[in-house]
Protein backbone atom coordinates (compact mmCIF):
# COMPACT_ATOMS: atom_id res chain seq x y z
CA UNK A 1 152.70 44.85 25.83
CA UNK A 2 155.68 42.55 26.36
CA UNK A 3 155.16 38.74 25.86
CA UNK A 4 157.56 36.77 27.60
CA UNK A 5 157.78 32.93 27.94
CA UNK A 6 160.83 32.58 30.68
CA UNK A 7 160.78 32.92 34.22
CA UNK A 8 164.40 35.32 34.34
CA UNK A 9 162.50 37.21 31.29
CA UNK A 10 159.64 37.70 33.86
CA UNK A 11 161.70 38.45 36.98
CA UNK A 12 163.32 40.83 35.37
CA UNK A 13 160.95 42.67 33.49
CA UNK A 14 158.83 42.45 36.83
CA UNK A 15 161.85 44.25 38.65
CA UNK A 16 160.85 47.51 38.05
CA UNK A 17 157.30 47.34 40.29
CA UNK A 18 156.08 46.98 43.66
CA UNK A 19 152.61 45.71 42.95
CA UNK A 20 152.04 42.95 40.17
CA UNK A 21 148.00 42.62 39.72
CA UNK A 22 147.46 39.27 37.89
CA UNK A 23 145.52 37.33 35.89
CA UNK A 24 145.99 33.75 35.44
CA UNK A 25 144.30 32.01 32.79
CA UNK A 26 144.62 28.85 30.84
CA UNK A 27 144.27 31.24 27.47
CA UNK A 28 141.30 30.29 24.68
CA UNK A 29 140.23 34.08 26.35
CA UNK A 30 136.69 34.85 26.05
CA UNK A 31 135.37 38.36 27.07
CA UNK A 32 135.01 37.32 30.38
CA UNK A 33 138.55 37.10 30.95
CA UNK A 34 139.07 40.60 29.77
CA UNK A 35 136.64 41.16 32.04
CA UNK A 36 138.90 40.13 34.53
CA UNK A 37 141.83 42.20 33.25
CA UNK A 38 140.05 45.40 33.04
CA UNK A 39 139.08 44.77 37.04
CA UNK A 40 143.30 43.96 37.48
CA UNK A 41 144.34 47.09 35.94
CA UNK A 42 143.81 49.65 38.63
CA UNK A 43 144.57 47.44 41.41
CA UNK A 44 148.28 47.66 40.78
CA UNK A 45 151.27 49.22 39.12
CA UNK A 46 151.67 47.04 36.30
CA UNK A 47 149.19 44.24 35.04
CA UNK A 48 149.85 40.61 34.32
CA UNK A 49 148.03 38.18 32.14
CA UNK A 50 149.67 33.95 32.70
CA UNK A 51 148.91 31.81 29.83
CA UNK A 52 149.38 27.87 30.74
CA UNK A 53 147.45 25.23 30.21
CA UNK A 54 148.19 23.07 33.75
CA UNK A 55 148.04 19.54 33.37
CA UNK A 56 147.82 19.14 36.75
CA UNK A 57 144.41 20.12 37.01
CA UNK A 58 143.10 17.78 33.90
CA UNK A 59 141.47 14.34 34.78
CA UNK A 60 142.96 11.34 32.89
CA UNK A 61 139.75 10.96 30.52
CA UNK A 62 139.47 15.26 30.56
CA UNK A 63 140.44 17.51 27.18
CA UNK A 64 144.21 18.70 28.30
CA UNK A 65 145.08 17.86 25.43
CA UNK A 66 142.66 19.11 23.23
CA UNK A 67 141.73 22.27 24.97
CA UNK A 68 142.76 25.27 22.29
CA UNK A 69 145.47 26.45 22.41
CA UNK A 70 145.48 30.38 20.80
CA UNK A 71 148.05 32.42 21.97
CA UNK A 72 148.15 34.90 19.19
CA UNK A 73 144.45 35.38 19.58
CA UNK A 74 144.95 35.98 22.89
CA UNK A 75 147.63 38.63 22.89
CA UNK A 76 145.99 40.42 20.66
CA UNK A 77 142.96 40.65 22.76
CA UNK A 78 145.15 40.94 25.94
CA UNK A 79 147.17 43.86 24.24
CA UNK A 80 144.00 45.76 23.19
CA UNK A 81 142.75 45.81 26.75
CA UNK A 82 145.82 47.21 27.39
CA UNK A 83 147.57 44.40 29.60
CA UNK A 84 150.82 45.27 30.38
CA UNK A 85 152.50 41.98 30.51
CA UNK A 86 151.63 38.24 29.10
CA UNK A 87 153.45 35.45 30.55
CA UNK A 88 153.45 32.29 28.44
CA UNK A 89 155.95 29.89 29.47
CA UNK A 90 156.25 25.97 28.27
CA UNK A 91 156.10 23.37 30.23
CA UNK A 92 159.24 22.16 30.62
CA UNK A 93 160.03 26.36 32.00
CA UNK A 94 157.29 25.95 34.32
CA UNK A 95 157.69 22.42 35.23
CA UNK A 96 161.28 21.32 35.05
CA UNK A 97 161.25 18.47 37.61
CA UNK A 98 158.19 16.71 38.29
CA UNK A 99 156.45 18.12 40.78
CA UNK A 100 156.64 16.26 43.87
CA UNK A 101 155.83 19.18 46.01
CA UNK A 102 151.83 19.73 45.70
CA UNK A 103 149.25 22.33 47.61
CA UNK A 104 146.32 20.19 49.27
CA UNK A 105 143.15 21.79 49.99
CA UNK A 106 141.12 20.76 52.98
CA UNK A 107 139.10 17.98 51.66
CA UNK A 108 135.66 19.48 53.42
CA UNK A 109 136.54 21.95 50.45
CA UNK A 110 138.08 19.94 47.84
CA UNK A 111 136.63 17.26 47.62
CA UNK A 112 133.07 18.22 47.12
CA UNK A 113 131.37 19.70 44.00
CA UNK A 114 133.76 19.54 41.46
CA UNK A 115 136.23 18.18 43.42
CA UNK A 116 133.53 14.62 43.77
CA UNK A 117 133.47 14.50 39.87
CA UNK A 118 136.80 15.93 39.19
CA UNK A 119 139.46 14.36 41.70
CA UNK A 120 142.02 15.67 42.30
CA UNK A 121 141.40 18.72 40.02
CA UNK A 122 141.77 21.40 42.84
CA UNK A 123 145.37 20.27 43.80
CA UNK A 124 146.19 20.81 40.10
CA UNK A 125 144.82 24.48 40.82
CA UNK A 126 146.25 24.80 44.02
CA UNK A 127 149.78 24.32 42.96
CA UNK A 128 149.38 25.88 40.01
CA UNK A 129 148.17 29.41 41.10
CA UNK A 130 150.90 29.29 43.96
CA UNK A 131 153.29 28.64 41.87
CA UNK A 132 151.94 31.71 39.20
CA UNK A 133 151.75 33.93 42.31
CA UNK A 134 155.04 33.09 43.47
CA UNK A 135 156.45 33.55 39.80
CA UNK A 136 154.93 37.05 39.25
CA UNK A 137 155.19 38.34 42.91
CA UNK A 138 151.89 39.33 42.65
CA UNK A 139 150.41 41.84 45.56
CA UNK A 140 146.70 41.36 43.90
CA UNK A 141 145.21 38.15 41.36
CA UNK A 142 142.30 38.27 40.12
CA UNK A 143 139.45 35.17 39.79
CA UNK A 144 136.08 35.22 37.83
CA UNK A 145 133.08 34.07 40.27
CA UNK A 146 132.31 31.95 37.88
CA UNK A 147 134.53 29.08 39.03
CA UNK A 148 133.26 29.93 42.09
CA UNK A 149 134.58 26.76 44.45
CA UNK A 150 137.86 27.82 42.78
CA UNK A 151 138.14 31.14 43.85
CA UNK A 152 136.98 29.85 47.48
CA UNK A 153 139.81 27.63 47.23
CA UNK A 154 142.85 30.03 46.01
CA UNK A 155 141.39 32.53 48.71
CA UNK A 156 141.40 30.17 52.01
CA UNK A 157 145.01 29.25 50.59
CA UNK A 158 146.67 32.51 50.50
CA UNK A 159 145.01 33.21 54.25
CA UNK A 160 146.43 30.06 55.23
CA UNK A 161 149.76 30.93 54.23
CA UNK A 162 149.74 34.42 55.13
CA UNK A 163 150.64 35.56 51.92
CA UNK A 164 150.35 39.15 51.51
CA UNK A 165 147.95 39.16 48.14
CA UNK A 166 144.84 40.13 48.17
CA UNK A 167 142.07 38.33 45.88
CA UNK A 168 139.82 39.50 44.15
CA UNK A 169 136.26 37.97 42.50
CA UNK A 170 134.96 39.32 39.66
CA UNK A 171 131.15 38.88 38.63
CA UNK A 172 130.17 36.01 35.65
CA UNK A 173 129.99 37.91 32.87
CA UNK A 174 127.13 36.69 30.69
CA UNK A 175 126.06 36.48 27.32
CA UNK A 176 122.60 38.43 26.61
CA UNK A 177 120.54 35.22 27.33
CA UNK A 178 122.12 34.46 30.27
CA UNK A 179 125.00 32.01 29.58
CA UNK A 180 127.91 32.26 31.46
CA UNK A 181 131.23 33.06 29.54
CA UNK A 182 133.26 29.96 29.08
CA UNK A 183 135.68 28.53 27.06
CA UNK A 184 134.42 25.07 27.32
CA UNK A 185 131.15 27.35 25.21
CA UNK A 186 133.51 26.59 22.38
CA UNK A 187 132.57 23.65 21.78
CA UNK A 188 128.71 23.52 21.49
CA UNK A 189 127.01 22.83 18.46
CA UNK A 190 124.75 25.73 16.98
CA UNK A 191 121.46 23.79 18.99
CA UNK A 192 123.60 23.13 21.87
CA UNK A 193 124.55 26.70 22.27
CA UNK A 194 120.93 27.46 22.04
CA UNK A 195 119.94 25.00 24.87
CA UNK A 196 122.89 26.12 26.97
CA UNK A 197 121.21 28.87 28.32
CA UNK A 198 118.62 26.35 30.33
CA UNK A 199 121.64 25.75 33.22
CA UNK A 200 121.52 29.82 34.37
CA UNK A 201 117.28 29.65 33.92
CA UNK A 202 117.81 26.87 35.97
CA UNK A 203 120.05 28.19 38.52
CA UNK A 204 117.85 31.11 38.40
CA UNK A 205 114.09 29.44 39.20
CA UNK A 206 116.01 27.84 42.21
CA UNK A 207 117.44 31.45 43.74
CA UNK A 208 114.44 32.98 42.89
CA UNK A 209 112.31 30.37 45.18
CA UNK A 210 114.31 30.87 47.80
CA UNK A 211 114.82 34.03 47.76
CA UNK A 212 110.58 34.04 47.83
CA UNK A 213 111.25 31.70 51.24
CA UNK A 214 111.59 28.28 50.04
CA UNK A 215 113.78 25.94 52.54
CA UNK A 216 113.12 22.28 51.59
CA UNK A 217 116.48 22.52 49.89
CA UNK A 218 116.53 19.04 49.17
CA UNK A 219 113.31 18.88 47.11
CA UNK A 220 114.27 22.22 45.39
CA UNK A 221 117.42 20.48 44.26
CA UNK A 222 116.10 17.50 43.15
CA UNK A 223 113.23 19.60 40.82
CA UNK A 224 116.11 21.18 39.44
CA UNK A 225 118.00 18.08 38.53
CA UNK A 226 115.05 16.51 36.88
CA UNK A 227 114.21 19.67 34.86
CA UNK A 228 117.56 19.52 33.66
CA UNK A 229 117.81 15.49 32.98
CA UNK A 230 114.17 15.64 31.46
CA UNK A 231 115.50 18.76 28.81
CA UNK A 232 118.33 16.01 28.15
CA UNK A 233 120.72 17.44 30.12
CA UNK A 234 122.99 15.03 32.56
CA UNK A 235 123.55 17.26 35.42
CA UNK A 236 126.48 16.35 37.91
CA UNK A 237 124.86 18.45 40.53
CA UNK A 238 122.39 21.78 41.03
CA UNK A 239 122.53 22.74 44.52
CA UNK A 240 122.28 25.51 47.34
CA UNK A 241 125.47 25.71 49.86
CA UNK A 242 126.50 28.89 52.20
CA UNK A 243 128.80 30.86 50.34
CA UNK A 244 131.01 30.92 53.35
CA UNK A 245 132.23 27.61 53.42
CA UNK A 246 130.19 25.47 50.49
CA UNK A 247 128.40 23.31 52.97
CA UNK A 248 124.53 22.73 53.44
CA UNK A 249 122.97 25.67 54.41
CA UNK A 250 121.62 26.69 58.11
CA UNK A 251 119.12 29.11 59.29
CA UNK A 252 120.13 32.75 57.95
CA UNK A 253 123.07 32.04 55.97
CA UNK A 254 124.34 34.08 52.76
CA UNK A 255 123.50 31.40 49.98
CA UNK A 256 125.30 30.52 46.61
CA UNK A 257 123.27 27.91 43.93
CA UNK A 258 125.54 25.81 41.89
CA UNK A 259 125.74 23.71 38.98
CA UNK A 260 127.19 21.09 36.68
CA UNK A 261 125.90 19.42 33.72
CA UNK A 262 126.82 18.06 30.61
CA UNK A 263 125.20 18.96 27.31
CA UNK A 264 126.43 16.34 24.52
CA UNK A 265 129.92 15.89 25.06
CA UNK A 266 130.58 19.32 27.14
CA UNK A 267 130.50 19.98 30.55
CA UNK A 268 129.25 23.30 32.01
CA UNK A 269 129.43 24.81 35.23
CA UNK A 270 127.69 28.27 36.88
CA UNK A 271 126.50 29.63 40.01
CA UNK A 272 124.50 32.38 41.26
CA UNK A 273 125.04 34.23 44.64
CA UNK A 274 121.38 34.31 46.18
């Protein structure tokens, strides 16, 4: 596995193939992220993993600069899964004039969900992951569902620009009770951790009622927010949306439930695909 950290290091290397399948990440890798490698490998001719934490995408009062930072950790996992290429360039390689130029999603899309709480966060990923597709000349990238307005996001993009990549999702990948993989799971206390599992039981109950022909989708929501608040949760939002587009469902569309919520200090987010 080569690690390289400059952009001619990457061109270069990248020379050699027709079909880059990548991963971006933002490193601190979890399973679920390998996850995500082990989907990228047979999808092209030579596998890449991007480490780089994007301050774009961090609020002013977020953790950019806190979030871990564990590189070696991460080749080493990365290398095991047998990832062909890791690129980890600075900031000042990735960034080396401000960047005026910035990717801004519809705001029907972008400015709901995480993009109400978090403003501004999806042009962070926007430009980003263009900018990490257009660096590694990717044919195929790969998202977890997890961040699943994300992955909506990065795909409507690349149709909209008629780049030839094709995306691909890749199922949460859960602990055994149910949690979804995150790094942001880092930081929960022993109890917390515990208690974290409550957002996917949650998430669950909801999918489960309406896949049992609930449709009062307003008053399902709201039981779900109070089971949450009452367990001493403060959720941001639990909700059902078409999967198509994110907005409030109509009669015989393909549903998604999400959520956000803070336990303590840390802020979790999953979904389920009904």
């Amino acid at each position: 596995m080569k690690l390289l950290h400059t952009l001619a290091d990457l061109r270069s290397t990248l020379s050699a193939y027709r079909h880059p399948a990548v991963v971006p990440t933002m490193g601190n890798l979890h399973d679920g992220h390998i996850a995500l490698v082990n989907a990228a490998k047979p999808l092209g001719d030579v596998t890449v993993a991007s480490i780089f934490v994007n301050r774009l995408q961090f609020g002013p009062k977020e953790d950019f600069a806190t979030y871990p930072r564990t590189l070696e950790a991460d080749c080493a996992q990365l290398e095991a899964a047998g990832c062909d290429i890791v690129f980890a360039p600075s900031e000042a390689e990735l960034y080396p004039h401000p960047q005026g130029f910035l990717i801004q999603p519809p705001p029907e899309l972008a400015n709901i969900l995480e993009g109400e709480f978090r403003p501004g966060f999806f042009t962070g990923v926007a430009t980003i992951v263009m900018k990490l597709l257009s660096c590694t000349q990717a044919r195929t990238a790969v998202f977890g569902k997890k961040d699943y307005q994300q992955l909506m996001v990065v795909r409507q993009m690349v149709q909209q620009f008629n780049m030839p990549i094709a995306i691909v999702g890749v199922d949460t990948l859960r602990a055994e009770d149910g949690l979804a993989m995150s790094s942001r799971n880092g930081y929960l206390s022993v109890t917390e951790r515990q208690e974290a599992v409550l957002l996917s039981q949650t998430l669950k109950a909801l999918a489960d009622a309406i896949r049992g022909g609930s449709r009062d989708y307003a008053l399902l929501e709201a039981a779900a927010m109070s089971s949450l608040t009452a367990a001493g949760w403060k959720p941001d939002y639990v909700v059902a949306r078409r999967r198509v587009d994110l907005q409030a469902p109509q009669t015989g569309d393909a549903l998604v439930v999400l959520a956000a919520a803070k336990l303590g200090t840390t802020r979790l987010i999953d979904n389920l695909e009904v």
